[in-house]
Protein backbone atom coordinates (compact mmCIF):
# COMPACT_ATOMS: atom_id res chain seq x y z
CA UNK A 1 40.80 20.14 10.77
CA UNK A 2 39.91 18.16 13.86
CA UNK A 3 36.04 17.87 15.11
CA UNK A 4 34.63 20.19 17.44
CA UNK A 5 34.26 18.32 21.11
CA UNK A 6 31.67 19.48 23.22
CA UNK A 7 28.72 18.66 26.10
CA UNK A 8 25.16 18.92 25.29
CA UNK A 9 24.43 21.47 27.80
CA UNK A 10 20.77 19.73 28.60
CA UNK A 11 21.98 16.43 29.60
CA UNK A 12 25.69 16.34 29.55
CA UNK A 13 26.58 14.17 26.51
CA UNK A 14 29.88 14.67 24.94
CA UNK A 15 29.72 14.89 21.26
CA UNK A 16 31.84 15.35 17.90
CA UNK A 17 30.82 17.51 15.56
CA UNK A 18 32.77 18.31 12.18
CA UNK A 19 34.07 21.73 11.84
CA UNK A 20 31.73 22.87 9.12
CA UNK A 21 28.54 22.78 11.93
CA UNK A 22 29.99 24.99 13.73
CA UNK A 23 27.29 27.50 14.53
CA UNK A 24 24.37 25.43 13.21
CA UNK A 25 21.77 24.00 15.33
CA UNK A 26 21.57 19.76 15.51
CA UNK A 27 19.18 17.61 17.75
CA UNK A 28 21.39 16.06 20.55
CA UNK A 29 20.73 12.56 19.71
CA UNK A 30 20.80 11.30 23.48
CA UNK A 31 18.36 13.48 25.34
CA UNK A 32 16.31 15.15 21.59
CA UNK A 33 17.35 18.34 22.70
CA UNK A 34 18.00 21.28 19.55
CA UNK A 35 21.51 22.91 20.97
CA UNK A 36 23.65 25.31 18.78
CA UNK A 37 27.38 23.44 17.74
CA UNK A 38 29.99 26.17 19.11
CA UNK A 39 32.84 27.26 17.04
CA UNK A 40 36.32 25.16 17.30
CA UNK A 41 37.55 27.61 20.32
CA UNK A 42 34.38 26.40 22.28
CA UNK A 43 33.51 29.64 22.23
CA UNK A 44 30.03 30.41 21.57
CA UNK A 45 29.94 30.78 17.65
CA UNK A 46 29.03 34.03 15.49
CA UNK A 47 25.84 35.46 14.86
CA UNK A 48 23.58 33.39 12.80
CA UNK A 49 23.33 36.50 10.57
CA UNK A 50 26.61 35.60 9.40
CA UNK A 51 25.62 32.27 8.62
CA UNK A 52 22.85 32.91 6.47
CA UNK A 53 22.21 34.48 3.37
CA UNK A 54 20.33 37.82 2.84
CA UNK A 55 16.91 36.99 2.58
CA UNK A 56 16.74 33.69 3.13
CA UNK A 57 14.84 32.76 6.82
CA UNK A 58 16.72 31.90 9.81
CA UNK A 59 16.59 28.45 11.43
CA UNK A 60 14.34 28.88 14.52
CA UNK A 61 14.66 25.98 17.18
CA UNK A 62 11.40 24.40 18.11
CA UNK A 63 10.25 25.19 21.58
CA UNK A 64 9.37 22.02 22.92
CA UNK A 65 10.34 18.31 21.76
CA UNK A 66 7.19 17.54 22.25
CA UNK A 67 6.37 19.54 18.64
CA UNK A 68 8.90 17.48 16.95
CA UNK A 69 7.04 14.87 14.61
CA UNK A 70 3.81 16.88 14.44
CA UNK A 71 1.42 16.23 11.45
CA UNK A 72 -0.33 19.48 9.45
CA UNK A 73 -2.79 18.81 7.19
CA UNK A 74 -2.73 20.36 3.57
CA UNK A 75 -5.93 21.09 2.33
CA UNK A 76 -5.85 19.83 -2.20
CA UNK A 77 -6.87 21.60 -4.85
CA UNK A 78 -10.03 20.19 -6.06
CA UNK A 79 -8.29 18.46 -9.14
CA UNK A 80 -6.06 16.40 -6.82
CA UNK A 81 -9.07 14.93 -4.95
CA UNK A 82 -10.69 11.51 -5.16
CA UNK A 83 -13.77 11.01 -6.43
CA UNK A 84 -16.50 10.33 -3.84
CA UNK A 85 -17.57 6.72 -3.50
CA UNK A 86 -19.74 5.12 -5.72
CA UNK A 87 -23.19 4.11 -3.91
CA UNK A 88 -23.73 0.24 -3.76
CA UNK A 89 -26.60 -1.31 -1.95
CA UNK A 90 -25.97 -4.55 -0.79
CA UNK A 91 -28.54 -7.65 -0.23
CA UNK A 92 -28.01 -10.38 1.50
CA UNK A 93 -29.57 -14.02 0.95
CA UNK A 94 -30.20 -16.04 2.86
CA UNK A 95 -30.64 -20.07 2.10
CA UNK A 96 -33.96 -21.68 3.19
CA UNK A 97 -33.93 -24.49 5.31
């Protein structure tokens, strides 16, 4: 099968996407948009529920770029932490003249 040609409809871009995306969500990699690939017709494609399986969550496109490379912080469990720094007192000396 051929690729699937279509515009980003954010910015415009034409792009190629194999026929096994087809219905899948990609970042438009001129403008960082998320758009969903249509099907080969152009046509919008099926339902995600047909794409995914039962019980498994559905991709959900972030609302804003501006999320996209966000950090979240993970709290350890205790046995994973360091151990807290070692006290050291430090004198200095000084040479007299």
């Amino acid at each position: 099968m051929s690729d699937i040609n279509f515009d980003c409809p954010n910015c415009g871009q034409n792009l190629d996407a194999p026929p096994d995306l087809a219905g899948l969500f990609i970042e438009c990699p001129s403008c960082a948009s998320v758009i969903k690939v249509p099907n080969a017709s152009g046509l919008p494609a099926e339902s995600a529920e047909s794409k995914t399986l039962p019980g498994k969550p559905e991709f959900v496109a972030p609302a804003k770029s501006e999320d996209k490379g966000a950090t979240m912080r993970i709290d350890l469990p205790d046995e994973f932490r360091l151990p807290p720094p070692t006290q050291r007192k430090f004198t200095i000396k000084r040479k007299e003249r």
